[in-house]
C-alpha atoms as a PDB file:
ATOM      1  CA  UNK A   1       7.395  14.603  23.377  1.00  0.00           C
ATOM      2  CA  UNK A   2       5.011  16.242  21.299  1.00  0.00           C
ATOM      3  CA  UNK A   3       5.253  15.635  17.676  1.00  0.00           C
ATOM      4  CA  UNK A   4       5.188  19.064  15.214  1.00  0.00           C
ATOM      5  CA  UNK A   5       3.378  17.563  11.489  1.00  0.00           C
ATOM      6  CA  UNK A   6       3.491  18.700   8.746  1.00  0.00           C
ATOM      7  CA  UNK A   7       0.428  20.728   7.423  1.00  0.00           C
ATOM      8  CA  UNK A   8      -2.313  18.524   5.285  1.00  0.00           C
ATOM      9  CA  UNK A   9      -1.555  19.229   1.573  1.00  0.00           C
ATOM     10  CA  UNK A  10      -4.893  19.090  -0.301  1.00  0.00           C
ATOM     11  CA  UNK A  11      -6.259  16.974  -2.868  1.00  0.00           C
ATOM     12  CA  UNK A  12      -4.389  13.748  -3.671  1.00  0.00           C
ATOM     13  CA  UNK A  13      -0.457  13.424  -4.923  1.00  0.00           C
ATOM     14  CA  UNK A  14       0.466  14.726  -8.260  1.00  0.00           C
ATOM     15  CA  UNK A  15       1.831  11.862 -10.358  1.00  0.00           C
ATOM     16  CA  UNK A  16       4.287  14.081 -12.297  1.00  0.00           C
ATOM     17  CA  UNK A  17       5.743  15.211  -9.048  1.00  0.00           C
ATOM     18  CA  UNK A  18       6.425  12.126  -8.073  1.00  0.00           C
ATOM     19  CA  UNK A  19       7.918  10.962 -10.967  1.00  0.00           C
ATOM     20  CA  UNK A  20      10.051  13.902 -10.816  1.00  0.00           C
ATOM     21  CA  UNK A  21      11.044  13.221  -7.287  1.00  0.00           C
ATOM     22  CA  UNK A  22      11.711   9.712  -7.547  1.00  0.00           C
ATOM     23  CA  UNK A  23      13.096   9.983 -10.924  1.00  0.00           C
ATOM     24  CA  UNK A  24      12.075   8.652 -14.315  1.00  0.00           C
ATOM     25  CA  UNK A  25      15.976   6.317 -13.898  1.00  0.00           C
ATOM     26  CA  UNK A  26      13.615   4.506 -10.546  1.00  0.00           C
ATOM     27  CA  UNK A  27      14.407   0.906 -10.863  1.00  0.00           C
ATOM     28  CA  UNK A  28      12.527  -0.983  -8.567  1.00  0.00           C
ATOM     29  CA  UNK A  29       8.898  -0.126  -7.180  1.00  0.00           C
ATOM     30  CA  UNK A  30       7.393  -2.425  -5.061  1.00  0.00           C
ATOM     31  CA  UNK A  31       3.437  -1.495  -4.828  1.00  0.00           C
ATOM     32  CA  UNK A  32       1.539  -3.531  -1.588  1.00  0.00           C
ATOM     33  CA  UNK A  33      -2.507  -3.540  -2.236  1.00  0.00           C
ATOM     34  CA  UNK A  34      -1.939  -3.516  -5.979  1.00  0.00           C
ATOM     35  CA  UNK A  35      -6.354  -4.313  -6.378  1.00  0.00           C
ATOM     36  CA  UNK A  36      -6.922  -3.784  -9.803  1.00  0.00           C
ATOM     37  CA  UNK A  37      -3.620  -2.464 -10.761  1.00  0.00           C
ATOM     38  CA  UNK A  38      -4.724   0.590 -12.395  1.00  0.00           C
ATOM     39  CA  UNK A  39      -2.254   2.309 -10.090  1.00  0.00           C
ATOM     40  CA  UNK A  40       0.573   0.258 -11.546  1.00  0.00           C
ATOM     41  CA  UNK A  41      -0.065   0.960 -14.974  1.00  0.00           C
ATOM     42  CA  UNK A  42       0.363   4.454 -13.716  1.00  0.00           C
ATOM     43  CA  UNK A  43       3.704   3.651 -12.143  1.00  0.00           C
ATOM     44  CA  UNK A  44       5.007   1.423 -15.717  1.00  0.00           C
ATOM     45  CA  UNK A  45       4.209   4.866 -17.528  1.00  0.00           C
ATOM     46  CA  UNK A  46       6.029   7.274 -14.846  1.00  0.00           C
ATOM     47  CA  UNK A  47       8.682   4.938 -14.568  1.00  0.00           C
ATOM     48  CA  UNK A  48       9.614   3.111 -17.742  1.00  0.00           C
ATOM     49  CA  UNK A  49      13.473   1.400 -16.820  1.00  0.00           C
ATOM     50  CA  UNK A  50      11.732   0.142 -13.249  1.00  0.00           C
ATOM     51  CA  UNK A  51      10.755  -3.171 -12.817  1.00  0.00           C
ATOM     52  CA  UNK A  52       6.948  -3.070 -10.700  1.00  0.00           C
ATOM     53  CA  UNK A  53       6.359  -6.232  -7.970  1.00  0.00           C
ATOM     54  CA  UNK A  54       2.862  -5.891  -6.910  1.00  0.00           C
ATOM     55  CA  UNK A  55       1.495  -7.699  -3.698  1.00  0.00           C
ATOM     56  CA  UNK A  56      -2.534  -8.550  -3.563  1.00  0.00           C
ATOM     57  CA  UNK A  57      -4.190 -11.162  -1.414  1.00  0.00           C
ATOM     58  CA  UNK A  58      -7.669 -10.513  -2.205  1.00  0.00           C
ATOM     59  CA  UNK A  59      -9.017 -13.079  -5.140  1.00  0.00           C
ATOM     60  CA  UNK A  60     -11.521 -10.545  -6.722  1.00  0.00           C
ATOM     61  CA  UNK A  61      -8.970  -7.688  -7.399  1.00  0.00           C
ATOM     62  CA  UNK A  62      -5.932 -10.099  -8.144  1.00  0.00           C
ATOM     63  CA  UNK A  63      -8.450 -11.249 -11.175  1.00  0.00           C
ATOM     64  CA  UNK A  64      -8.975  -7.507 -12.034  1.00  0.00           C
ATOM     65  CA  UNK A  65      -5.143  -6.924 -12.147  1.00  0.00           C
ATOM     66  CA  UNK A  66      -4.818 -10.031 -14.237  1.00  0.00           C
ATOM     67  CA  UNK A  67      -6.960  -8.883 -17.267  1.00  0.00           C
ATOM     68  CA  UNK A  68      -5.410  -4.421 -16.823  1.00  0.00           C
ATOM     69  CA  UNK A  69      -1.722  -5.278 -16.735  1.00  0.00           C
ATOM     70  CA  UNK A  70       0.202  -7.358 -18.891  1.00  0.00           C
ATOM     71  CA  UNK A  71       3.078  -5.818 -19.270  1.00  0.00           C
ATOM     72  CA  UNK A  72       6.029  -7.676 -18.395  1.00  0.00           C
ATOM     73  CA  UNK A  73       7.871  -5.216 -16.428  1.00  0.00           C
ATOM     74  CA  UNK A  74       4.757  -6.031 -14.217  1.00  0.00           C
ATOM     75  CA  UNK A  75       5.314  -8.994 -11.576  1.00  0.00           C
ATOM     76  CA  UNK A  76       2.578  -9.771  -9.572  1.00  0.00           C
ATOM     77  CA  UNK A  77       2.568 -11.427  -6.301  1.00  0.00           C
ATOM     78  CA  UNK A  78      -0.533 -13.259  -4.677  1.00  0.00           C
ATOM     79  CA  UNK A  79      -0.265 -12.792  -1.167  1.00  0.00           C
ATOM     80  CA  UNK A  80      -0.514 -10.021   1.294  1.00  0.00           C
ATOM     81  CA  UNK A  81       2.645  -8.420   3.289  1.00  0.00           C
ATOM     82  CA  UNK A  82       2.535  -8.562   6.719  1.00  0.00           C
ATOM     83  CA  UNK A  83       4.793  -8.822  10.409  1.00  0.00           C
ATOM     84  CA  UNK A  84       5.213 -12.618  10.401  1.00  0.00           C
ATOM     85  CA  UNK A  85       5.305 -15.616   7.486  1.00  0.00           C
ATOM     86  CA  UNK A  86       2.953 -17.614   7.090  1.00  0.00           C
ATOM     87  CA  UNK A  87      -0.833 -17.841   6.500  1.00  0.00           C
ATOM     88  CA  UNK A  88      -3.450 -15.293   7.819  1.00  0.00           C
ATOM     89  CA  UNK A  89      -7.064 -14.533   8.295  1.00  0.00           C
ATOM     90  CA  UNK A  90      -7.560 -12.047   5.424  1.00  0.00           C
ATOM     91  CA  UNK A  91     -11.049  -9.711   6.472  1.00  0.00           C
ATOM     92  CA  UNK A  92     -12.710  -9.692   2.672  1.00  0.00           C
ATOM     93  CA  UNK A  93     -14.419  -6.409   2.400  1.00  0.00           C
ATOM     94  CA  UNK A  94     -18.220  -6.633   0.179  1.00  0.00           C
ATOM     95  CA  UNK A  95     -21.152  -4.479   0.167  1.00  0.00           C
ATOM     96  CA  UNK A  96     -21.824  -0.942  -2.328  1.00  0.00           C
ATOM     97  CA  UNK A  97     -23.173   2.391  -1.169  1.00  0.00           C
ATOM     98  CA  UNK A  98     -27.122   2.654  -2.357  1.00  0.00           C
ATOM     99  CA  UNK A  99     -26.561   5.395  -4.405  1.00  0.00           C
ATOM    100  CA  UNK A 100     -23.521   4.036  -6.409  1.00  0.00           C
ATOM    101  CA  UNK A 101     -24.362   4.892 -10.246  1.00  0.00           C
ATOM    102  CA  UNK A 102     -24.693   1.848 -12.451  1.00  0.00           C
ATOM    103  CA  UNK A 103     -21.667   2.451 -14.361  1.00  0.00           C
ATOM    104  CA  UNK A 104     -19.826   2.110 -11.225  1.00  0.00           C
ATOM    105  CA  UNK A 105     -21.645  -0.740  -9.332  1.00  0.00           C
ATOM    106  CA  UNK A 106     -21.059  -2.911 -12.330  1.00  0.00           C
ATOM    107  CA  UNK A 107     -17.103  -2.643 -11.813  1.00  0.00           C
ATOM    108  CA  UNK A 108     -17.882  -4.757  -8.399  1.00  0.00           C
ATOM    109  CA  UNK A 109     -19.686  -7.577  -9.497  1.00  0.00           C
ATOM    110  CA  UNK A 110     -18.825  -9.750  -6.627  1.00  0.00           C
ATOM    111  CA  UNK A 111     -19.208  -6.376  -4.273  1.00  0.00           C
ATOM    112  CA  UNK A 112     -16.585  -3.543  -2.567  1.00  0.00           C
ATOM    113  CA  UNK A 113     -12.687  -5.224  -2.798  1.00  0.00           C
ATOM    114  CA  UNK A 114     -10.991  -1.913  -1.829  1.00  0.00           C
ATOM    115  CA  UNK A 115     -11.132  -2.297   1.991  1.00  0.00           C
ATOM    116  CA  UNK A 116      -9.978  -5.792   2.791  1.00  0.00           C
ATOM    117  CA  UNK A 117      -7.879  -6.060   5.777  1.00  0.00           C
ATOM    118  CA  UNK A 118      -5.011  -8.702   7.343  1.00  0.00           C
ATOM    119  CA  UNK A 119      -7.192  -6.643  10.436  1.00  0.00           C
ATOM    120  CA  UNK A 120     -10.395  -6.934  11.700  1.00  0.00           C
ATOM    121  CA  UNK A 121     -12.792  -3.804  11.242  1.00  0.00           C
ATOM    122  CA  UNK A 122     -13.507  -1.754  14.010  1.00  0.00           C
ATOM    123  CA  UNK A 123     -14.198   2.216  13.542  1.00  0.00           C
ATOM    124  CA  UNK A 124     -14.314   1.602   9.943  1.00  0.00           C
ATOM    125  CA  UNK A 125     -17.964   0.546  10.311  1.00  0.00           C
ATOM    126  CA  UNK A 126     -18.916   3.216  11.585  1.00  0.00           C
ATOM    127  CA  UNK A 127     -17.381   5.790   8.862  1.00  0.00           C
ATOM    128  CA  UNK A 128     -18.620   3.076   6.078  1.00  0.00           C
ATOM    129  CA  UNK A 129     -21.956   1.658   7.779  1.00  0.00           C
ATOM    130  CA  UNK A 130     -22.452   0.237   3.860  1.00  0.00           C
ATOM    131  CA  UNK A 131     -19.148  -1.663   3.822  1.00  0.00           C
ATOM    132  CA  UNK A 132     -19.432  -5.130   4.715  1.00  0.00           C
ATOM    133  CA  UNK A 133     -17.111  -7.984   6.261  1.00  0.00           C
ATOM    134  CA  UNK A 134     -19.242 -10.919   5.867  1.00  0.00           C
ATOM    135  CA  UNK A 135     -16.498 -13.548   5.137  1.00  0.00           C
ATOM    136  CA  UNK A 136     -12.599 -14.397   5.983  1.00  0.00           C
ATOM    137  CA  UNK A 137     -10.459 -16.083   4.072  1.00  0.00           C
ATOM    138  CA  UNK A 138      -6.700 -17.675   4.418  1.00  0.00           C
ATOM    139  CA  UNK A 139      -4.333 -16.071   2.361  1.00  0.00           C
ATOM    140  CA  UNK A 140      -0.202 -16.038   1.845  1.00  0.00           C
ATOM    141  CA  UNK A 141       1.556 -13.897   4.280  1.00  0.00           C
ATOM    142  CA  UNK A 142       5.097 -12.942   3.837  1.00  0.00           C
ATOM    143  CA  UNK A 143       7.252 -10.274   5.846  1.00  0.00           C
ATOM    144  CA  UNK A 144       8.783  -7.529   3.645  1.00  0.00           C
ATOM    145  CA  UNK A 145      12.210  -8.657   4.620  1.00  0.00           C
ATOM    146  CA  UNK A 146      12.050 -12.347   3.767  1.00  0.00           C
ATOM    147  CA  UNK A 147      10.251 -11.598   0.533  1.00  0.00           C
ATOM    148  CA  UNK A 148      13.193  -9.074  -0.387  1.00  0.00           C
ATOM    149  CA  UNK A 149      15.878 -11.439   1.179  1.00  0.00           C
ATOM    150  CA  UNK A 150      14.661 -13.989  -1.062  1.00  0.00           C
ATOM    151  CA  UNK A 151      14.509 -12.496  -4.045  1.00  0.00           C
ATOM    152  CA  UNK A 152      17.163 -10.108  -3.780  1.00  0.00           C
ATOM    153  CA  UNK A 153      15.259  -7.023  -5.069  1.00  0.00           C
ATOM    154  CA  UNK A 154      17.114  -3.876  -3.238  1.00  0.00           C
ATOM    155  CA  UNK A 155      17.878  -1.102  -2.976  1.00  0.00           C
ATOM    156  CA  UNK A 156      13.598  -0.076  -4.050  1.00  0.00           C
ATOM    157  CA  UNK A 157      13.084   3.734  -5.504  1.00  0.00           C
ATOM    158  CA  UNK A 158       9.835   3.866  -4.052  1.00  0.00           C
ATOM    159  CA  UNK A 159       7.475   1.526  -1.835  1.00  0.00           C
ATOM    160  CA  UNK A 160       3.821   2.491  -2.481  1.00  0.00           C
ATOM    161  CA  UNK A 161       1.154   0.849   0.370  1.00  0.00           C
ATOM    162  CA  UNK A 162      -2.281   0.311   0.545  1.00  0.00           C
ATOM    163  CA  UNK A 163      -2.507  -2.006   3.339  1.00  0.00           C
ATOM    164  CA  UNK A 164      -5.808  -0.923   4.929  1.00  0.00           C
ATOM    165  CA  UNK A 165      -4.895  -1.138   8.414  1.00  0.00           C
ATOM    166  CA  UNK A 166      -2.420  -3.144   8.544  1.00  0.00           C
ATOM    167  CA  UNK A 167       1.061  -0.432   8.227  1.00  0.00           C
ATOM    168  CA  UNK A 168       2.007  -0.988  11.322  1.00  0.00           C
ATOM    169  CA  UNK A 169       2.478  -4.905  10.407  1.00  0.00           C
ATOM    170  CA  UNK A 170       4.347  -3.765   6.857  1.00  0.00           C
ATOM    171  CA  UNK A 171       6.646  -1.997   9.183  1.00  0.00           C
ATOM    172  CA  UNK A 172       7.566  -4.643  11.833  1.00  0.00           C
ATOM    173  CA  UNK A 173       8.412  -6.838   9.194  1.00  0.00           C
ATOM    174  CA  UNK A 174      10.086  -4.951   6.428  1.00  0.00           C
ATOM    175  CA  UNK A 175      12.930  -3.311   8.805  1.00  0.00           C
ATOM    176  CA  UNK A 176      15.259  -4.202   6.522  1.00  0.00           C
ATOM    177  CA  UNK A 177      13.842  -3.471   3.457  1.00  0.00           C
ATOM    178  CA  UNK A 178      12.711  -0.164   4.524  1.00  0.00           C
ATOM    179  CA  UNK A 179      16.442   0.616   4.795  1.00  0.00           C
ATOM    180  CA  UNK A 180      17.168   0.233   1.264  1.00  0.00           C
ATOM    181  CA  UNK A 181      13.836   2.249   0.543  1.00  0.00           C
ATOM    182  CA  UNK A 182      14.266   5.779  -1.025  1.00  0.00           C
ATOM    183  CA  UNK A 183      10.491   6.689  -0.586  1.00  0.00           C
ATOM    184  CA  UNK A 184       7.741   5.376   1.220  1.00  0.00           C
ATOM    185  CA  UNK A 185       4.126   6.573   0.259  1.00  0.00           C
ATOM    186  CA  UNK A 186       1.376   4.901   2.307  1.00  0.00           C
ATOM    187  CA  UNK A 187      -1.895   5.035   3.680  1.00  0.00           C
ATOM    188  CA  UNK A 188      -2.636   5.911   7.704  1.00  0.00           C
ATOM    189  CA  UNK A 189      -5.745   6.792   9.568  1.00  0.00           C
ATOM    190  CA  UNK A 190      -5.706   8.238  13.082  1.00  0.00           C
ATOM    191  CA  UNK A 191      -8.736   6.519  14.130  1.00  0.00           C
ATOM    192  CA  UNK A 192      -8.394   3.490  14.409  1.00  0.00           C
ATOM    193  CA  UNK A 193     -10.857   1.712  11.625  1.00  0.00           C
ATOM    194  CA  UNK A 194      -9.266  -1.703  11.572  1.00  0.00           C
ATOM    195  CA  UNK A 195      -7.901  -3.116  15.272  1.00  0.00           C
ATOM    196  CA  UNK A 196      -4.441  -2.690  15.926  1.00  0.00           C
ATOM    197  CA  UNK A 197      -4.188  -0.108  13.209  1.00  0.00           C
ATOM    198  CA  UNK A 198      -1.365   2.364  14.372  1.00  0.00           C
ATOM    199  CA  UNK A 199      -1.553   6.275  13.831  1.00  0.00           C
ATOM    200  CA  UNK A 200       0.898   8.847  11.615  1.00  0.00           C
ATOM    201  CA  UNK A 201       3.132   9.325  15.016  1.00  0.00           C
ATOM    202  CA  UNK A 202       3.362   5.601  15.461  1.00  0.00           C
ATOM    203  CA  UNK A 203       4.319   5.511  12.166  1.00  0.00           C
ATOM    204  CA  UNK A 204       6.907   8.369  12.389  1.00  0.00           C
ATOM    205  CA  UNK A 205       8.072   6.158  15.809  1.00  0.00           C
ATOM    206  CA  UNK A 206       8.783   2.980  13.437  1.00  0.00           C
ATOM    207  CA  UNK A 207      10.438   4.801  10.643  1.00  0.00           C
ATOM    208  CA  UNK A 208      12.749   6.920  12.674  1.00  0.00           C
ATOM    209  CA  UNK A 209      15.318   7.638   9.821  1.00  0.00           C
ATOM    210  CA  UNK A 210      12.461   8.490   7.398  1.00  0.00           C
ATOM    211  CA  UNK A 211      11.214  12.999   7.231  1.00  0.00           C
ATOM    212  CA  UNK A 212       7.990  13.611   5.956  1.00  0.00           C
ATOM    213  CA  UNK A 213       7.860  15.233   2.432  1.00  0.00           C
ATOM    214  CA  UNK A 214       4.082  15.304   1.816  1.00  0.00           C
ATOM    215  CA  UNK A 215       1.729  14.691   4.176  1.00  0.00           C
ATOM    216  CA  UNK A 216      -2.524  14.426   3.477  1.00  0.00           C
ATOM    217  CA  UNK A 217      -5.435  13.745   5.264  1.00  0.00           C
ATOM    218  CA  UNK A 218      -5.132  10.358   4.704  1.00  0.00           C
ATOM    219  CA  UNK A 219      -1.839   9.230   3.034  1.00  0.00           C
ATOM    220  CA  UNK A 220       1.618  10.445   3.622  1.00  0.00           C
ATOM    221  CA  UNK A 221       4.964  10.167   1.438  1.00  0.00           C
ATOM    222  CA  UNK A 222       7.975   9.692   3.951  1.00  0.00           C
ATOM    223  CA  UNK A 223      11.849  10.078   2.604  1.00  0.00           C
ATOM    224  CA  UNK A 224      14.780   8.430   3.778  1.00  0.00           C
ATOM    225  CA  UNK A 225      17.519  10.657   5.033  1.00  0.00           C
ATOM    226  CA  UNK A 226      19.777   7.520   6.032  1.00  0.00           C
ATOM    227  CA  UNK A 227      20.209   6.575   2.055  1.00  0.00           C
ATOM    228  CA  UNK A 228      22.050   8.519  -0.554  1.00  0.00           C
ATOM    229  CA  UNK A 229      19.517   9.737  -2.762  1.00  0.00           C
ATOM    230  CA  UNK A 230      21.373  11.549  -5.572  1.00  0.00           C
ATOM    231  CA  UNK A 231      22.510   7.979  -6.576  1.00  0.00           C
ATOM    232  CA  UNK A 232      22.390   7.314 -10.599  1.00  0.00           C
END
Protein backbone atom coordinates (compact mmCIF):
# COMPACT_ATOMS: atom_id res chain seq x y z
CA UNK A 1 0.00 0.00 0.00
CA UNK A 2 1.33 3.19 -0.87
CA UNK A 3 1.82 5.60 1.87
CA UNK A 4 0.29 9.48 1.22
CA UNK A 5 2.98 12.01 3.61
CA UNK A 6 2.55 14.76 4.65
CA UNK A 7 4.17 17.77 2.75
CA UNK A 8 7.86 18.92 4.15
CA UNK A 9 7.22 22.00 6.37
CA UNK A 10 10.29 24.28 6.03
CA UNK A 11 12.82 25.45 8.30
CA UNK A 12 13.06 23.74 11.71
CA UNK A 13 10.06 23.48 14.55
CA UNK A 14 8.93 26.56 16.23
CA UNK A 15 9.52 26.21 19.97
CA UNK A 16 6.47 28.32 20.95
CA UNK A 17 4.32 26.04 18.92
CA UNK A 18 5.30 23.35 20.57
CA UNK A 19 4.96 24.54 23.80
CA UNK A 20 1.58 25.52 22.87
CA UNK A 21 0.76 22.11 21.58
CA UNK A 22 2.10 20.15 24.26
CA UNK A 23 1.14 22.56 26.84
CA UNK A 24 3.05 24.72 29.29
CA UNK A 25 0.98 22.02 32.34
CA UNK A 26 3.59 19.02 30.28
CA UNK A 27 4.89 17.01 33.10
CA UNK A 28 7.24 14.66 31.97
CA UNK A 29 9.69 15.04 28.86
CA UNK A 30 11.97 12.49 28.27
CA UNK A 31 14.77 13.90 25.67
CA UNK A 32 17.12 10.73 24.04
CA UNK A 33 20.59 12.31 22.53
CA UNK A 34 20.47 15.09 25.11
CA UNK A 35 24.64 16.13 23.76
CA UNK A 36 25.18 19.25 25.28
CA UNK A 37 21.80 19.86 26.61
CA UNK A 38 21.26 23.16 25.19
CA UNK A 39 18.03 21.68 23.86
CA UNK A 40 16.91 20.89 27.38
CA UNK A 41 17.41 24.13 28.76
CA UNK A 42 15.06 25.02 26.00
CA UNK A 43 12.52 22.44 27.11
CA UNK A 44 12.98 23.61 31.33
CA UNK A 45 11.99 27.19 29.92
CA UNK A 46 8.91 25.97 27.62
CA UNK A 47 7.90 23.72 30.16
CA UNK A 48 8.42 24.91 33.71
CA UNK A 49 6.00 22.18 36.04
CA UNK A 50 7.78 19.16 33.79
CA UNK A 51 10.33 17.20 35.14
CA UNK A 52 13.25 16.63 31.96
CA UNK A 53 15.17 12.87 31.97
CA UNK A 54 17.81 13.18 29.44
CA UNK A 55 19.60 10.02 27.94
CA UNK A 56 23.42 10.51 26.48
CA UNK A 57 25.99 7.80 26.00
CA UNK A 58 28.64 9.72 24.44
CA UNK A 59 31.44 10.91 27.22
CA UNK A 60 32.35 14.25 25.43
CA UNK A 61 28.75 15.72 25.27
CA UNK A 62 27.56 14.11 28.68
CA UNK A 63 30.59 16.50 30.08
CA UNK A 64 29.12 19.43 28.02
CA UNK A 65 25.60 18.82 29.54
CA UNK A 66 27.20 18.60 32.94
CA UNK A 67 28.69 22.18 33.08
CA UNK A 68 24.96 23.95 30.75
CA UNK A 69 22.31 22.41 32.98
CA UNK A 70 22.03 22.39 36.52
CA UNK A 71 18.83 22.79 37.16
CA UNK A 72 17.26 20.26 39.18
CA UNK A 73 14.20 19.63 37.29
CA UNK A 74 17.03 18.28 34.96
CA UNK A 75 17.88 14.39 35.44
CA UNK A 76 20.39 13.13 33.39
CA UNK A 77 20.96 9.64 32.40
CA UNK A 78 24.38 8.17 31.07
CA UNK A 79 23.55 5.63 28.73
CA UNK A 80 22.03 5.35 25.35
CA UNK A 81 18.32 3.86 24.61
CA UNK A 82 18.14 1.14 22.52
CA UNK A 83 16.02 -2.49 21.47
CA UNK A 84 17.70 -4.75 24.05
CA UNK A 85 19.52 -4.20 27.78
CA UNK A 86 22.60 -4.40 28.16
CA UNK A 87 25.96 -3.05 26.87
CA UNK A 88 26.65 -1.93 23.22
CA UNK A 89 29.23 -0.90 20.74
CA UNK A 90 28.61 2.88 20.73
CA UNK A 91 30.18 4.33 16.96
CA UNK A 92 31.94 7.74 18.52
CA UNK A 93 31.65 10.27 15.82
CA UNK A 94 35.18 12.90 15.54
CA UNK A 95 36.49 14.91 12.81
CA UNK A 96 35.41 19.04 11.82
CA UNK A 97 34.64 20.39 8.37
CA UNK A 98 37.93 22.53 7.07
CA UNK A 99 36.20 25.53 6.89
CA UNK A 100 34.58 25.50 10.42
CA UNK A 101 35.21 29.20 11.87
CA UNK A 102 37.34 29.28 14.98
CA UNK A 103 34.67 30.29 17.22
CA UNK A 104 33.00 27.17 16.36
CA UNK A 105 35.86 24.56 16.11
CA UNK A 106 36.83 25.51 19.61
CA UNK A 107 33.31 24.20 20.99
CA UNK A 108 34.75 20.55 19.83
CA UNK A 109 37.89 20.29 21.42
CA UNK A 110 38.04 16.59 21.42
CA UNK A 111 36.32 16.77 17.66
CA UNK A 112 32.43 16.35 16.07
CA UNK A 113 30.08 14.53 19.12
CA UNK A 114 26.79 15.20 17.25
CA UNK A 115 26.73 12.04 15.05
CA UNK A 116 27.55 9.13 17.29
CA UNK A 117 25.64 6.09 16.61
CA UNK A 118 24.49 2.60 18.65
CA UNK A 119 24.90 1.94 14.41
CA UNK A 120 27.62 1.65 12.29
CA UNK A 121 28.00 4.43 9.48
CA UNK A 122 27.23 3.63 6.15
CA UNK A 123 25.73 6.43 3.62
CA UNK A 124 26.52 8.91 6.18
CA UNK A 125 30.11 9.01 4.89
CA UNK A 126 29.35 9.79 1.97
CA UNK A 127 26.96 12.95 2.77
CA UNK A 128 29.73 13.92 5.61
CA UNK A 129 33.11 12.68 3.87
CA UNK A 130 34.68 15.06 6.95
CA UNK A 131 32.93 13.13 9.73
CA UNK A 132 34.94 10.54 11.21
CA UNK A 133 34.36 7.10 13.14
CA UNK A 134 37.76 6.31 14.21
CA UNK A 135 36.94 4.65 17.61
CA UNK A 136 34.03 2.46 19.47
CA UNK A 137 33.33 2.42 22.72
CA UNK A 138 31.00 0.24 25.28
CA UNK A 139 28.36 2.12 26.67
CA UNK A 140 24.93 1.43 28.93
CA UNK A 141 22.06 0.27 26.91
CA UNK A 142 18.63 0.21 28.26
CA UNK A 143 15.19 -0.42 26.37
CA UNK A 144 12.66 2.44 26.74
CA UNK A 145 10.29 0.12 28.46
CA UNK A 146 12.48 -1.26 31.23
CA UNK A 147 13.92 2.16 31.91
CA UNK A 148 10.19 3.52 32.29
CA UNK A 149 9.05 0.24 34.07
CA UNK A 150 11.66 0.87 36.48
CA UNK A 151 11.29 4.08 37.32
CA UNK A 152 7.75 4.51 36.92
CA UNK A 153 7.83 7.78 34.88
CA UNK A 154 4.41 7.64 32.66
CA UNK A 155 2.26 8.80 31.12
CA UNK A 156 5.41 11.37 29.12
CA UNK A 157 3.94 14.80 27.39
CA UNK A 158 6.45 14.61 24.87
CA UNK A 159 9.46 12.19 23.84
CA UNK A 160 12.08 14.23 21.91
CA UNK A 161 14.91 11.79 19.91
CA UNK A 162 18.06 12.27 18.51
CA UNK A 163 19.21 8.84 18.12
CA UNK A 164 21.24 9.10 14.90
CA UNK A 165 20.23 6.02 13.30
CA UNK A 166 19.22 4.12 15.65
CA UNK A 167 14.88 4.97 15.80
CA UNK A 168 14.07 1.99 14.68
CA UNK A 169 15.86 0.36 17.92
CA UNK A 170 14.04 3.27 20.29
CA UNK A 171 10.94 1.84 18.83
CA UNK A 172 11.31 -1.97 19.28
CA UNK A 173 12.04 -1.39 22.69
CA UNK A 174 9.91 1.39 24.02
CA UNK A 175 6.40 -0.30 22.86
CA UNK A 176 5.16 0.35 25.94
CA UNK A 177 6.26 3.53 26.71
CA UNK A 178 5.34 4.88 23.44
CA UNK A 179 1.76 4.11 24.55
CA UNK A 180 1.71 6.45 27.32
CA UNK A 181 3.50 9.05 24.93
CA UNK A 182 1.41 12.15 23.89
CA UNK A 183 4.05 13.34 21.26
CA UNK A 184 6.87 11.93 19.66
CA UNK A 185 9.36 14.33 17.80
CA UNK A 186 12.36 12.52 16.27
CA UNK A 187 14.89 12.41 13.79
CA UNK A 188 14.64 9.97 10.40
CA UNK A 189 16.59 9.85 7.22
CA UNK A 190 15.43 7.92 4.16
CA UNK A 191 18.79 6.94 3.15
CA UNK A 192 20.09 4.92 5.04
CA UNK A 193 23.39 6.74 6.71
CA UNK A 194 23.89 4.42 9.63
CA UNK A 195 23.13 0.37 8.87
CA UNK A 196 19.93 -0.83 9.84
CA UNK A 197 18.61 2.68 10.02
CA UNK A 198 14.80 2.42 9.09
CA UNK A 199 12.92 5.11 6.89
CA UNK A 200 9.71 7.64 7.81
CA UNK A 201 7.24 4.66 6.46
CA UNK A 202 8.99 2.14 8.63
CA UNK A 203 8.57 4.40 11.18
CA UNK A 204 4.85 5.15 10.48
CA UNK A 205 4.71 0.92 10.30
CA UNK A 206 6.05 0.78 14.09
CA UNK A 207 3.97 3.54 15.47
CA UNK A 208 0.69 2.54 13.98
CA UNK A 209 -1.56 4.48 16.51
CA UNK A 210 0.63 7.62 16.12
CA UNK A 211 -0.72 10.64 12.81
CA UNK A 212 1.78 12.84 11.69
CA UNK A 213 1.38 16.54 12.80
CA UNK A 214 4.57 18.08 11.35
CA UNK A 215 6.64 16.52 9.15
CA UNK A 216 10.42 18.06 7.74
CA UNK A 217 13.04 17.06 5.68
CA UNK A 218 14.66 15.50 8.29
CA UNK A 219 12.66 15.27 11.59
CA UNK A 220 9.06 14.58 12.10
CA UNK A 221 6.62 15.22 15.21
CA UNK A 222 4.09 12.19 15.38
CA UNK A 223 0.77 12.41 17.81
CA UNK A 224 -0.92 9.78 19.50
CA UNK A 225 -4.54 9.33 18.63
CA UNK A 226 -4.85 6.17 21.04
CA UNK A 227 -4.31 8.61 24.30
CA UNK A 228 -6.63 11.25 25.57
CA UNK A 229 -4.94 14.34 24.98
CA UNK A 230 -7.18 17.06 26.46
CA UNK A 231 -6.13 15.51 29.86
CA UNK A 232 -5.26 18.30 32.71
Amino acid sequence: MTVILPPITQGAIDTSYLRNLVGEAARVIIEIGANNGLSTLSFLEMFPNAKIYAFEPDPRAIEKFKMNVTDPKASLFEMAIGAKDGEAQFNVSSGLPENMPPEERAKYPLGWDLSGSLRPPKTHKSFWPWVKFEKKIIVQVKQLDSWVRENGVYPIDLIWADTQGAEGDLIAGGAVALATTRYFYTEYSNEECYEGQVNLEEIMDMLPHFRIVLRFKEDVLFENMAMDLNRP
